[in-house]
C-alpha atoms as a PDB file:
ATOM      1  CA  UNK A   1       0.000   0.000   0.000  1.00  0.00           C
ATOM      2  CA  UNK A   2       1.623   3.282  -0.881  1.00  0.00           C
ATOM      3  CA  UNK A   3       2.068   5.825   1.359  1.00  0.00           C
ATOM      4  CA  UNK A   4      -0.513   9.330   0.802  1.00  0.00           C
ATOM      5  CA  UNK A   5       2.317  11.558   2.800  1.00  0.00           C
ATOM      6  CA  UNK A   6       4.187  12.628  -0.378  1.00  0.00           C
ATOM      7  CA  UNK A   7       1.412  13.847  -2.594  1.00  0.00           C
ATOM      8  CA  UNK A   8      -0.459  15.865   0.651  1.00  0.00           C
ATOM      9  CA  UNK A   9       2.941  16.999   1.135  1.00  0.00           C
ATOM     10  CA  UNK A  10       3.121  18.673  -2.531  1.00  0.00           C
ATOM     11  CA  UNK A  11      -0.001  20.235  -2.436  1.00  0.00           C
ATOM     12  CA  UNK A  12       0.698  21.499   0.848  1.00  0.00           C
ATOM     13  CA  UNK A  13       3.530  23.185  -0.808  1.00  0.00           C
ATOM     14  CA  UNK A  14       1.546  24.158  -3.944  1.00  0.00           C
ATOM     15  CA  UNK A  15      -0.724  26.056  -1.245  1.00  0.00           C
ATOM     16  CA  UNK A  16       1.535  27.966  -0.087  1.00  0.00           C
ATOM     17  CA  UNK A  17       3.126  29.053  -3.075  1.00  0.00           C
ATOM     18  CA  UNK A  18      -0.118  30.042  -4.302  1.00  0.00           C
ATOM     19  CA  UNK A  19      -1.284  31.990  -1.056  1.00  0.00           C
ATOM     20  CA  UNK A  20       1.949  33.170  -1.503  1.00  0.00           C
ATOM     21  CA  UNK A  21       1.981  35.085  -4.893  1.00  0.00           C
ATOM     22  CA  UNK A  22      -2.218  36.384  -4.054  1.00  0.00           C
ATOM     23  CA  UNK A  23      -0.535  37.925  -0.915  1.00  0.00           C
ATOM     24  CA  UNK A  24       1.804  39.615  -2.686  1.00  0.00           C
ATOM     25  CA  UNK A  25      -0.783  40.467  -5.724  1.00  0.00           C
ATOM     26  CA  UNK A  26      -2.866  42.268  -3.231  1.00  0.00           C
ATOM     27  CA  UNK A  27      -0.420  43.989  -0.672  1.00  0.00           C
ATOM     28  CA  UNK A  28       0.920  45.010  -4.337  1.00  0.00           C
ATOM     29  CA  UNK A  29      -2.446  46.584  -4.932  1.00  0.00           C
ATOM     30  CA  UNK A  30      -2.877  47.870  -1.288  1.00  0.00           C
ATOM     31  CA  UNK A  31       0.199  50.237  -1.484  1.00  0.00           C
ATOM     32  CA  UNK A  32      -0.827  51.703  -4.545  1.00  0.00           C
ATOM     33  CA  UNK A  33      -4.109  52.340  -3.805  1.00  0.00           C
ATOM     34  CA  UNK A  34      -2.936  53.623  -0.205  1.00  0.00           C
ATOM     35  CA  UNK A  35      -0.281  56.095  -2.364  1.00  0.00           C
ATOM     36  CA  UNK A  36      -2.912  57.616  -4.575  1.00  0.00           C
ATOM     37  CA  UNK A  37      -5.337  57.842  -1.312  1.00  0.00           C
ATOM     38  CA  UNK A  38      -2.238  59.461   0.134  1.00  0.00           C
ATOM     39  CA  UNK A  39      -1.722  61.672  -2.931  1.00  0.00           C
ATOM     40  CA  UNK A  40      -5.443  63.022  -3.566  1.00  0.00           C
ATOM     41  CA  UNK A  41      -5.588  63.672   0.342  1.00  0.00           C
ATOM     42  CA  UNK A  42      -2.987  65.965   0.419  1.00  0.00           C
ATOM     43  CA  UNK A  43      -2.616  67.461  -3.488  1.00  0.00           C
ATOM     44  CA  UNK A  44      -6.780  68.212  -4.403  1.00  0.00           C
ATOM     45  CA  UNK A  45      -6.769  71.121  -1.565  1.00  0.00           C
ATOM     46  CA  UNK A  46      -5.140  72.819  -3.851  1.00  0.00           C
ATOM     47  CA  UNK A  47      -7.867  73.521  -6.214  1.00  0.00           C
ATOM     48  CA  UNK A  48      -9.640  75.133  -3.053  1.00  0.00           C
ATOM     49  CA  UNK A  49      -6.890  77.517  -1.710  1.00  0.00           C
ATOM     50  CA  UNK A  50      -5.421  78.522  -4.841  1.00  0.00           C
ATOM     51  CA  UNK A  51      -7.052  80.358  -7.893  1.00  0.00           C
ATOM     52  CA  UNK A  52      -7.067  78.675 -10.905  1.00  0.00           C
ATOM     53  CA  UNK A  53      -5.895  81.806 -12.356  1.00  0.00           C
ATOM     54  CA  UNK A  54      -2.535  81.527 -10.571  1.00  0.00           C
ATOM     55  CA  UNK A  55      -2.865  77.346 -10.829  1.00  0.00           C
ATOM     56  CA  UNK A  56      -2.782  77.251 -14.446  1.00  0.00           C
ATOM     57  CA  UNK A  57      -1.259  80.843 -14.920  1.00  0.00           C
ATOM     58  CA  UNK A  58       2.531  81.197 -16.216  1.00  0.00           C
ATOM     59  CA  UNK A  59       4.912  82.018 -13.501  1.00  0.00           C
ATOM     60  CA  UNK A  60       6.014  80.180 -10.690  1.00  0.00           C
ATOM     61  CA  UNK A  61       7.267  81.772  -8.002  1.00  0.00           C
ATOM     62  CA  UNK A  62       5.532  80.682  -4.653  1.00  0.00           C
ATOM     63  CA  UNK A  63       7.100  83.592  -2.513  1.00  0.00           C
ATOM     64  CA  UNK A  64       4.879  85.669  -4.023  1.00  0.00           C
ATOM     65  CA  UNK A  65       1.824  83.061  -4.217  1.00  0.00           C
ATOM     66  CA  UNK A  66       2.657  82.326  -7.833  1.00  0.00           C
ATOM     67  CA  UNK A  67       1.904  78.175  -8.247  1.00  0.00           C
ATOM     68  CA  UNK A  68       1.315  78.124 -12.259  1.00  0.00           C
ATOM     69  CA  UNK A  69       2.349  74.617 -12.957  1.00  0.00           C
ATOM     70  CA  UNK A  70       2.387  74.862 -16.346  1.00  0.00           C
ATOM     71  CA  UNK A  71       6.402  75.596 -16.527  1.00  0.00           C
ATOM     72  CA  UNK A  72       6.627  72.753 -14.670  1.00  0.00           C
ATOM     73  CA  UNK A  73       4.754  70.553 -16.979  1.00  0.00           C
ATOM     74  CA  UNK A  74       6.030  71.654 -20.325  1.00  0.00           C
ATOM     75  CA  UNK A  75       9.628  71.770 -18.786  1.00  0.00           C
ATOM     76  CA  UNK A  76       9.500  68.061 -17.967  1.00  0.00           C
ATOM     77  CA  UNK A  77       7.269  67.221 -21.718  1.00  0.00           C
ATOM     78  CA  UNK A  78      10.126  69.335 -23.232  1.00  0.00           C
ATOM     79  CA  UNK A  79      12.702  67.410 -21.795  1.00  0.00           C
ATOM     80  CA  UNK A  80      11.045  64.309 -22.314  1.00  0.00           C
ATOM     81  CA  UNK A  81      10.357  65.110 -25.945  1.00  0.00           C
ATOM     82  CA  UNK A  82      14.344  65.749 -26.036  1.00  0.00           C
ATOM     83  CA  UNK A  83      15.660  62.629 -24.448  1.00  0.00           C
ATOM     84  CA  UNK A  84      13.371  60.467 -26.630  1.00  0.00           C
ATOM     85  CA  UNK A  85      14.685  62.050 -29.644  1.00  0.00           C
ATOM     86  CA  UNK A  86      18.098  60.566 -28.440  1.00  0.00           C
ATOM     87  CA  UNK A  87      17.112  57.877 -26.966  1.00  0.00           C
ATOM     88  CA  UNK A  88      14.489  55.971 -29.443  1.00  0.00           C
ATOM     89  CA  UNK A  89      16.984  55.625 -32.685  1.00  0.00           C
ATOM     90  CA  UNK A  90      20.257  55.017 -30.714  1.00  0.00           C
ATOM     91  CA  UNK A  91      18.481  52.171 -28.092  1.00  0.00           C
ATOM     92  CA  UNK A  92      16.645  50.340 -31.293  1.00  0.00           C
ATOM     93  CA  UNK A  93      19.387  50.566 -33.202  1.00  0.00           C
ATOM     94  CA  UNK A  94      21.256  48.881 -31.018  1.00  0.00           C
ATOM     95  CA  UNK A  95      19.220  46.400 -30.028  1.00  0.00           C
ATOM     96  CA  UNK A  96      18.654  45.322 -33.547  1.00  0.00           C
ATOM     97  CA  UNK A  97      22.682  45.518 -33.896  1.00  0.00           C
ATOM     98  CA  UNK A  98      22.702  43.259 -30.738  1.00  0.00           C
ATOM     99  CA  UNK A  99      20.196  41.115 -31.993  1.00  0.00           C
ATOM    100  CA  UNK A 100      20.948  40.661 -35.913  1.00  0.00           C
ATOM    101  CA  UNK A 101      23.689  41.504 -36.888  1.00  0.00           C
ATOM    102  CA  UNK A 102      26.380  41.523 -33.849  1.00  0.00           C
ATOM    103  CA  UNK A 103      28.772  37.999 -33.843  1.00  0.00           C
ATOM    104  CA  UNK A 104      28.286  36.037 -30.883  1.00  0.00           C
ATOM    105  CA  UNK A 105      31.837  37.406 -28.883  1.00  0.00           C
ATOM    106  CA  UNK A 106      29.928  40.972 -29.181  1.00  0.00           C
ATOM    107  CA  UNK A 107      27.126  39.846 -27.825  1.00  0.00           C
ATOM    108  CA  UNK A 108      28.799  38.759 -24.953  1.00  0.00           C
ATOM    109  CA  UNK A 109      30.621  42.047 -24.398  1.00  0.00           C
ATOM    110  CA  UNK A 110      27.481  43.993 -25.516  1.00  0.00           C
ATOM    111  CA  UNK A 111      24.650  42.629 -23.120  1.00  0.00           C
ATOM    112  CA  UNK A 112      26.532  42.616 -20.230  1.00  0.00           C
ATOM    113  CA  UNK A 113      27.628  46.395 -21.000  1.00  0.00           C
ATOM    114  CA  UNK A 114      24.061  47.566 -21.053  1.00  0.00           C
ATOM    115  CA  UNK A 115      23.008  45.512 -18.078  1.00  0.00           C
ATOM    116  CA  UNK A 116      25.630  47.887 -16.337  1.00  0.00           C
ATOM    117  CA  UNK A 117      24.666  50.853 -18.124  1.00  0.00           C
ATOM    118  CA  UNK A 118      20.945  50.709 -16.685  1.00  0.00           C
ATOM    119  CA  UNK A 119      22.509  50.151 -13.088  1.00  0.00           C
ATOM    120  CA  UNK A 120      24.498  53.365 -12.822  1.00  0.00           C
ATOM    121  CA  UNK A 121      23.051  56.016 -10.221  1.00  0.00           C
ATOM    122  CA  UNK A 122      21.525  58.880 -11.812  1.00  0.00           C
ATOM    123  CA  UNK A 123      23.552  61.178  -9.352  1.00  0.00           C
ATOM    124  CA  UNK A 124      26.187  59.510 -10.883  1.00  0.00           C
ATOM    125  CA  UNK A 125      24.877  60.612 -14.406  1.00  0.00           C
ATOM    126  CA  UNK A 126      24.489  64.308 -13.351  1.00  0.00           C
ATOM    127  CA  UNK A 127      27.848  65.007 -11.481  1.00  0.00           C
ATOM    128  CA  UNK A 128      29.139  63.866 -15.029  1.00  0.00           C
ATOM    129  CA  UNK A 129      26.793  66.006 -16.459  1.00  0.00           C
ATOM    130  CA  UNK A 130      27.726  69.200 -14.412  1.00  0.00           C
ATOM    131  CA  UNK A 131      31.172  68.637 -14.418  1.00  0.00           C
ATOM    132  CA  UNK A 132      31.856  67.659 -17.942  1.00  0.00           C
ATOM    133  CA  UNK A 133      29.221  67.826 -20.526  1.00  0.00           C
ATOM    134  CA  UNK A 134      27.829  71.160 -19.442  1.00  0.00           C
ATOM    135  CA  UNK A 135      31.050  73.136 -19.600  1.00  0.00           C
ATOM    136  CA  UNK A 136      31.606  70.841 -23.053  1.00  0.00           C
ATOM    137  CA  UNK A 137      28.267  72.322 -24.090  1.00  0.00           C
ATOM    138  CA  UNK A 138      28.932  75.845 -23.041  1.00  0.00           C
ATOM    139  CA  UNK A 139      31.727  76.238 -24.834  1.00  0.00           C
ATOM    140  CA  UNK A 140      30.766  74.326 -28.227  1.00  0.00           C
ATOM    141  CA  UNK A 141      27.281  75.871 -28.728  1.00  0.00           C
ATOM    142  CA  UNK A 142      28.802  79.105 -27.201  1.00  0.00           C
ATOM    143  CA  UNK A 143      25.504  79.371 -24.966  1.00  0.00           C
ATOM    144  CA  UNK A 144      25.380  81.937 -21.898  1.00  0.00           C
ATOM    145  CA  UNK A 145      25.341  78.486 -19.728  1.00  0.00           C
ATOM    146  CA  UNK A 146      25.442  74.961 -20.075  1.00  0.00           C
ATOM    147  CA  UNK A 147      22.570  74.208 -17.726  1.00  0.00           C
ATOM    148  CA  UNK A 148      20.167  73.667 -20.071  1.00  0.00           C
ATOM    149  CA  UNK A 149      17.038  71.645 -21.212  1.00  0.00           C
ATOM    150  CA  UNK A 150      19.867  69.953 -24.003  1.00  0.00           C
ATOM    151  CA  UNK A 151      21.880  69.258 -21.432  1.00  0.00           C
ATOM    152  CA  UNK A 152      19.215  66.917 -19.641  1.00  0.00           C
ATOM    153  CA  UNK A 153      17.887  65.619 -22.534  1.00  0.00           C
ATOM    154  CA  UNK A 154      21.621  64.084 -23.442  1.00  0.00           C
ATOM    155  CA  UNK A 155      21.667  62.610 -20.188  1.00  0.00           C
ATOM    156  CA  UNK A 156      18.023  61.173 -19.661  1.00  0.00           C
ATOM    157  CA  UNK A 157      18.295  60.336 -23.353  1.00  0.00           C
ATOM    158  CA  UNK A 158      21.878  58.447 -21.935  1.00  0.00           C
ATOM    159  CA  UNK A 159      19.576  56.774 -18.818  1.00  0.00           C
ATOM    160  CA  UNK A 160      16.851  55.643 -21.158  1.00  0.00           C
ATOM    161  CA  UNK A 161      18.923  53.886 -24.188  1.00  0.00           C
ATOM    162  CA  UNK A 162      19.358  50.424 -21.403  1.00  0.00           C
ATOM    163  CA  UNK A 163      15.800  49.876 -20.664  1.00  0.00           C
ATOM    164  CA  UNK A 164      15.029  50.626 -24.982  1.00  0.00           C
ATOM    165  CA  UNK A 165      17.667  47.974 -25.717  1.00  0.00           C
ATOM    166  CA  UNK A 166      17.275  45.192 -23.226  1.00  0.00           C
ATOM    167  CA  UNK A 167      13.373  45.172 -23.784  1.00  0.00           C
ATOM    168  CA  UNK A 168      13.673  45.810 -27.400  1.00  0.00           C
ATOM    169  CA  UNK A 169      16.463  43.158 -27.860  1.00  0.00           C
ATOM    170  CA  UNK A 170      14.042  40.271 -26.603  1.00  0.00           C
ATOM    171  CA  UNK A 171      11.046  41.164 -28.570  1.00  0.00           C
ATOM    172  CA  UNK A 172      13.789  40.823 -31.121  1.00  0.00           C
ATOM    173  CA  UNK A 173      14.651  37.578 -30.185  1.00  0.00           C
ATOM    174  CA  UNK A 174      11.256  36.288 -29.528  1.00  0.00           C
ATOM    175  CA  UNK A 175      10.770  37.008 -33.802  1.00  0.00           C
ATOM    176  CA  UNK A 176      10.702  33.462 -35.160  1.00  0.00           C
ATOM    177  CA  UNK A 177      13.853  32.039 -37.087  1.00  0.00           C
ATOM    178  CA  UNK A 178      11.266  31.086 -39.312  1.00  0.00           C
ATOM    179  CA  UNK A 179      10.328  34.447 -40.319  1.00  0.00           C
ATOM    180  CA  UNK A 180      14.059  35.473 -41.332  1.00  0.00           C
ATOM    181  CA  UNK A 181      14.749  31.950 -43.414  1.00  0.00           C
ATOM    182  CA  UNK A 182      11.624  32.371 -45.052  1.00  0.00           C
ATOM    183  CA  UNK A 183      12.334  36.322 -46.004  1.00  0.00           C
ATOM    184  CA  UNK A 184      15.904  35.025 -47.207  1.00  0.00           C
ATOM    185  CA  UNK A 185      14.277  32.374 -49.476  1.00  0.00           C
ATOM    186  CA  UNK A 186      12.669  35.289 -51.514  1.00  0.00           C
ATOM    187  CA  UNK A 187      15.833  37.016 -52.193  1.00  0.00           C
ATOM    188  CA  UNK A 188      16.019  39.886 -49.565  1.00  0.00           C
ATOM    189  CA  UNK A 189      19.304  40.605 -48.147  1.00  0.00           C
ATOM    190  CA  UNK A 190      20.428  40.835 -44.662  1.00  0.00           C
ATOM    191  CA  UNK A 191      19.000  44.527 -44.110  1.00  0.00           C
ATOM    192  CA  UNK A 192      15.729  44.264 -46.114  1.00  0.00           C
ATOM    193  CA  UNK A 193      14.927  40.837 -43.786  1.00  0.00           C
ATOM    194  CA  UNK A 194      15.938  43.435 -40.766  1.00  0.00           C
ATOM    195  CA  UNK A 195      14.008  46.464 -41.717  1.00  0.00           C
ATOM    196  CA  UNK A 196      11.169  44.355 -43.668  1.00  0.00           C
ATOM    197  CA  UNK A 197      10.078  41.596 -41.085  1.00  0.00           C
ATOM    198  CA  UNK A 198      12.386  41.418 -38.401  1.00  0.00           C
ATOM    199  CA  UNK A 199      11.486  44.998 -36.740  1.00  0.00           C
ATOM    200  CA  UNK A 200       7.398  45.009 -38.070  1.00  0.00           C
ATOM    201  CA  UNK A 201       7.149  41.882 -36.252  1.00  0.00           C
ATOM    202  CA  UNK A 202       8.839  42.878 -33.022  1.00  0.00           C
ATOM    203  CA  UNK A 203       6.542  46.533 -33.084  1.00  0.00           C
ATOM    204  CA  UNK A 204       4.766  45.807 -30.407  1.00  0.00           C
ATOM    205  CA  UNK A 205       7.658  44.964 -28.665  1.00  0.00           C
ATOM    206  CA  UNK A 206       9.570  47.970 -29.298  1.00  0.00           C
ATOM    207  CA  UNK A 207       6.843  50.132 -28.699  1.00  0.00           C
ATOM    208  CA  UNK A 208       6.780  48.999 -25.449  1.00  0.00           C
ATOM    209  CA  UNK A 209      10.256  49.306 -24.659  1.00  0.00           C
ATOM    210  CA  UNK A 210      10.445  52.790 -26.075  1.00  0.00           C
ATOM    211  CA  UNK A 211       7.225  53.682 -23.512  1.00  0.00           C
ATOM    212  CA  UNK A 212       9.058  52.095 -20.559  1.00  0.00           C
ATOM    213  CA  UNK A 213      12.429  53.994 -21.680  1.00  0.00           C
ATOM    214  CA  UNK A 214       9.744  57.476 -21.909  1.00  0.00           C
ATOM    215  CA  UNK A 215       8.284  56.662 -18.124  1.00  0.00           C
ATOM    216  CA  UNK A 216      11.751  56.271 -16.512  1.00  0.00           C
ATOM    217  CA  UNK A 217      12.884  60.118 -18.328  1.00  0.00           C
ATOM    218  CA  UNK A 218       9.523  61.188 -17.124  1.00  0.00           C
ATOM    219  CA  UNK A 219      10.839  60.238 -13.398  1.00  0.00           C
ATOM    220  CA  UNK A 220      14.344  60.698 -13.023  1.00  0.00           C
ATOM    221  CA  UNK A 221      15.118  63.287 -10.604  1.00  0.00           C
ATOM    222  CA  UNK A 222      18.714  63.576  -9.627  1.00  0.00           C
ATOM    223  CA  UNK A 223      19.980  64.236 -13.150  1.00  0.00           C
ATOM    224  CA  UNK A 224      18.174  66.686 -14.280  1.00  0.00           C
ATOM    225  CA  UNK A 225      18.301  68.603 -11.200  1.00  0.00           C
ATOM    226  CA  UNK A 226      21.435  69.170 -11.475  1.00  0.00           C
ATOM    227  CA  UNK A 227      21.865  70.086 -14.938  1.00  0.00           C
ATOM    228  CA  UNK A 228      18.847  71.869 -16.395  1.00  0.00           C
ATOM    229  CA  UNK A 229      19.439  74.820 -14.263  1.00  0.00           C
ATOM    230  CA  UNK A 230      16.638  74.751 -12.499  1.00  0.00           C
ATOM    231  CA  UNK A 231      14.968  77.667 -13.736  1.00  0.00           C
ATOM    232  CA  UNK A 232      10.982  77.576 -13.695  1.00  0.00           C
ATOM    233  CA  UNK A 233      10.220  78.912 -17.203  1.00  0.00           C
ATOM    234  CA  UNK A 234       7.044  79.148 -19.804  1.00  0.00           C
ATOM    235  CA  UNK A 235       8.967  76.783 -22.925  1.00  0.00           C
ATOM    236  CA  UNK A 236       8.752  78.993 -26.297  1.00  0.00           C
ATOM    237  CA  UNK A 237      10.062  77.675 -29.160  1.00  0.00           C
ATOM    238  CA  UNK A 238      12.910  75.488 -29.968  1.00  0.00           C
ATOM    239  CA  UNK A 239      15.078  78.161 -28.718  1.00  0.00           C
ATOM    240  CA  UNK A 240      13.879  76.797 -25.235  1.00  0.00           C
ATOM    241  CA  UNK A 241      16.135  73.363 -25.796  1.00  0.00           C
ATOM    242  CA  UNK A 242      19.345  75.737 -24.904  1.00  0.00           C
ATOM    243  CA  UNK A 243      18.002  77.710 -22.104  1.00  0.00           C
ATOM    244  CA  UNK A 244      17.300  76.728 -18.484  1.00  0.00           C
ATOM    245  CA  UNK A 245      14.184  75.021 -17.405  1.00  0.00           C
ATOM    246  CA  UNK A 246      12.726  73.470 -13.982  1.00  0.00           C
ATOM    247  CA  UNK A 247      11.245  69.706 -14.080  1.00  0.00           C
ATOM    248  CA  UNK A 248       7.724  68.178 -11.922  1.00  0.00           C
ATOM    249  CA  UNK A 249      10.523  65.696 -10.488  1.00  0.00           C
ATOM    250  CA  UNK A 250      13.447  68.737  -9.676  1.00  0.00           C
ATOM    251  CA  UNK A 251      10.919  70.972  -8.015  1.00  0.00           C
ATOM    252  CA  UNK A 252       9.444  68.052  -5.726  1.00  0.00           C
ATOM    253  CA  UNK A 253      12.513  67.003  -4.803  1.00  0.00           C
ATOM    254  CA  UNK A 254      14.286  70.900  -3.827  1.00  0.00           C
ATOM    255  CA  UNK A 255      11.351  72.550  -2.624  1.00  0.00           C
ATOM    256  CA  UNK A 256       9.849  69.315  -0.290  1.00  0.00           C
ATOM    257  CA  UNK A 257      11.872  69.900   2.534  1.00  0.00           C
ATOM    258  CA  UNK A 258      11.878  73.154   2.573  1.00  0.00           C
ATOM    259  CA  UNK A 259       8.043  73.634   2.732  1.00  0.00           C
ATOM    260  CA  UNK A 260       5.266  73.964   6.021  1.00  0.00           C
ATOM    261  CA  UNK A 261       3.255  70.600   6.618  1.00  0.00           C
ATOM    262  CA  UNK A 262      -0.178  71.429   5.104  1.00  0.00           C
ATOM    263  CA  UNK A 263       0.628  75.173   3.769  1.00  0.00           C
ATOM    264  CA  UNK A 264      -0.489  75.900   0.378  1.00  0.00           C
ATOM    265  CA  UNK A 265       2.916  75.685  -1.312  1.00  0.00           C
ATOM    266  CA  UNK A 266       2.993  71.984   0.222  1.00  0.00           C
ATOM    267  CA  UNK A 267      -0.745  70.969  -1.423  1.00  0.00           C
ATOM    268  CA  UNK A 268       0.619  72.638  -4.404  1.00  0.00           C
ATOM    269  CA  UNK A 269       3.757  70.116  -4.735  1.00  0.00           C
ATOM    270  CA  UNK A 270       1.472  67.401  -3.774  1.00  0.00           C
ATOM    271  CA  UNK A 271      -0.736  68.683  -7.136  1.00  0.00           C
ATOM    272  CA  UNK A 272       2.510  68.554  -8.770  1.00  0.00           C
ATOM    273  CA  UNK A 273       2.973  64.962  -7.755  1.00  0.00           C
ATOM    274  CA  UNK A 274      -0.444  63.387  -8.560  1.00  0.00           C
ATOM    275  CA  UNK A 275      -0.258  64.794 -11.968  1.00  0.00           C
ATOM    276  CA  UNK A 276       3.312  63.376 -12.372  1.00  0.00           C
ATOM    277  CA  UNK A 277       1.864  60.176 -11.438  1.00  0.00           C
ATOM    278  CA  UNK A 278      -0.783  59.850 -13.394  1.00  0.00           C
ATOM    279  CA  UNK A 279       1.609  60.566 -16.385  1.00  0.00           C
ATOM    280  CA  UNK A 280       3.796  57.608 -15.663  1.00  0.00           C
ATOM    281  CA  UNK A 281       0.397  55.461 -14.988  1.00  0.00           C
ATOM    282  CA  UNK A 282      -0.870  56.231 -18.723  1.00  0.00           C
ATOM    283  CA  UNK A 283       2.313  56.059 -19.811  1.00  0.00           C
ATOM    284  CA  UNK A 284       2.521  51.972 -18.032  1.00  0.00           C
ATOM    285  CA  UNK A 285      -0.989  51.500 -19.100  1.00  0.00           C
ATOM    286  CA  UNK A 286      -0.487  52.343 -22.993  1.00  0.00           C
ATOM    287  CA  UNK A 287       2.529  50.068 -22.902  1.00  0.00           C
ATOM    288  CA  UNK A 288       0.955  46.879 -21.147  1.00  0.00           C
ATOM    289  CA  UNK A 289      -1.907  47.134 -23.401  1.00  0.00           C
ATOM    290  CA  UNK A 290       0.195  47.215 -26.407  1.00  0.00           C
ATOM    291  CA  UNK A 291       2.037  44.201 -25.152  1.00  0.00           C
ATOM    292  CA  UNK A 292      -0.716  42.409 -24.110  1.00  0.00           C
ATOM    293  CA  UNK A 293      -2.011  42.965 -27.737  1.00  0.00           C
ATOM    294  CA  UNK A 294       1.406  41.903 -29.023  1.00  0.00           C
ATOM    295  CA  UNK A 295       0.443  38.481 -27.018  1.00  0.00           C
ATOM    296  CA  UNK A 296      -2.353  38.110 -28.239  1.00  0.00           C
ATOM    297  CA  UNK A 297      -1.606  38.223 -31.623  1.00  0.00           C
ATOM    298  CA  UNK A 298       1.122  35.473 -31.047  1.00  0.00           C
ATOM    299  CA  UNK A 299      -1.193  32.945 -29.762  1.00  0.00           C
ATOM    300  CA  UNK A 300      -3.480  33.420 -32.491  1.00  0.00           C
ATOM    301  CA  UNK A 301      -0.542  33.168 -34.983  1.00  0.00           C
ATOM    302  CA  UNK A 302       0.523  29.882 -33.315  1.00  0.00           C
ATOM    303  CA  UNK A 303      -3.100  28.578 -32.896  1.00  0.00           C
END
């Protein structure tokens, strides 16, 4: 007679497991429920103690009881807007580079490379920033300082090229060998397979790994404090790439500490916060719903 123990055993273990990864589902769920509680509770007074007039005006200065977030928010969209300009050709290029067309012994050296890349601190990122690129920058584009929106956008654009090519790279890879042979079969070359079916097939994928590369610019904080001068001003023009501006993230971070517990300049930054948020949350939602078409699609292929 054989003995039950075993198999109770494994499902006892199968329980756990289970309860497990729901606990951590839901406490998952708790804190960011409890963080936008947090946030609305402390950021929404703001629409009652402020005019909207000076809210949504064009100066902030909040001395004076000036808390116009728009410099804010087009500082950080025109920084954003910069970085991704860098950022999107150089991390897809090289992920297809990585992917296609780099021999195995580069690989090796590549991969690895980027891994570190995406580790380094951002404070990291802007000491180089301040102490090298900026005077570079100064100096080459003669500008009256190199504190500037440019500035920030090289190095965000710098942070967000690991996250482009380590997603982008595997939705690469996941591209059946299939696909390529067949392509080659027809007479394309190399770079007509590449640009032709290779990278269409992997869109989805590399949508999503340009979005996730877009929501970590849209947060950094350290970096661009430190080189985009910090200066809260309306964006006008192009001409507003080479001057200094003043980020959601930079003015959250320098101005926190400094601020009265429940004053109106503190419900303000709180403002400043939920709308950051809710930018990276569109920004996450837009990506998993492109990837979760991109699944889709693949199990009706294989089906």
């Amino acid at each position: 007679m054989k003995n039950p123990r075993p198999n109770s055993t494994i499902k006892l273990g199968e329980w756990l497991i289970t309860f497990f990864i729901r606990a951590a589902g839901y406490v998952s769920i708790l804190y960011v429920t409890l963080i936008i509680l947090f946030l609305l509770r402390e950021g929404l007074p703001a629409f009652k103690n402020v005019d909207l007039s000076s809210l949504f005006g064009e100066v902030w200065y909040p001395i004076e009881g000036y808390y116009s977030i728009w410099p804010l928010l087009f500082g950080s969209i025109t920084v954003t807007i910069g970085a991704a300009v860098i950022a999107i050709p150089l991390g897809v290029g090289t992920a297809v580079f990585i992917s296609e067309l780099a021999p195995p012994w580069a690989k090796e050296i590549l991969k690895p490379l980027v891994e570190v890349l995406a580790g380094l601190p951002s404070v990291v990122l802007g000491f180089f920033g301040i102490l090298v690129l900026s005077p570079f920058l100064r100096q080459a584009l003669n500008l009256p300082t190199g504190l500037t929106a440019f500035t920030g956008s090289l190095l965000l654009g710098w942070s967000a090229i690991p996250t482009i090519v380590s997603v982008a790279e595997d939705a690469l890879n996941t591209v059946p060998r299939t696909y390529r042979e067949g392509a080659q079969a027809l007479g394309t070359t190399q770079w007509q397979t590449i640009w032709g079916v290779t990278v269409p097939a992997a869109r989805s994928g590399i949508i999503t790994a340009v979005m996730l590369g877009i929501g970590r610019v849209i947060g950094e904080t350290m970096a661009v404090m430190m080189v985009t001068g910090n200066a809260p001003v309306l964006p006008e023009g192009l001409n507003a790439f080479f001057l200094p501006i003043r980020t959601m993230t930079a003015t959250i971070a320098s101005e926190m500490g400094e601020v009265a517990q429940g004053s109106i300049h503190y419900q303000v930054l709180f403002l400043v916060g939920i709308i950051l948020f809710f930018l990276s949350l569109v920004i996450n939602v837009v990506s998993f719903m492109v990837s979760s078409r991109r699944m889709k699609r693949t199990e009706r292929l294989l089906s």
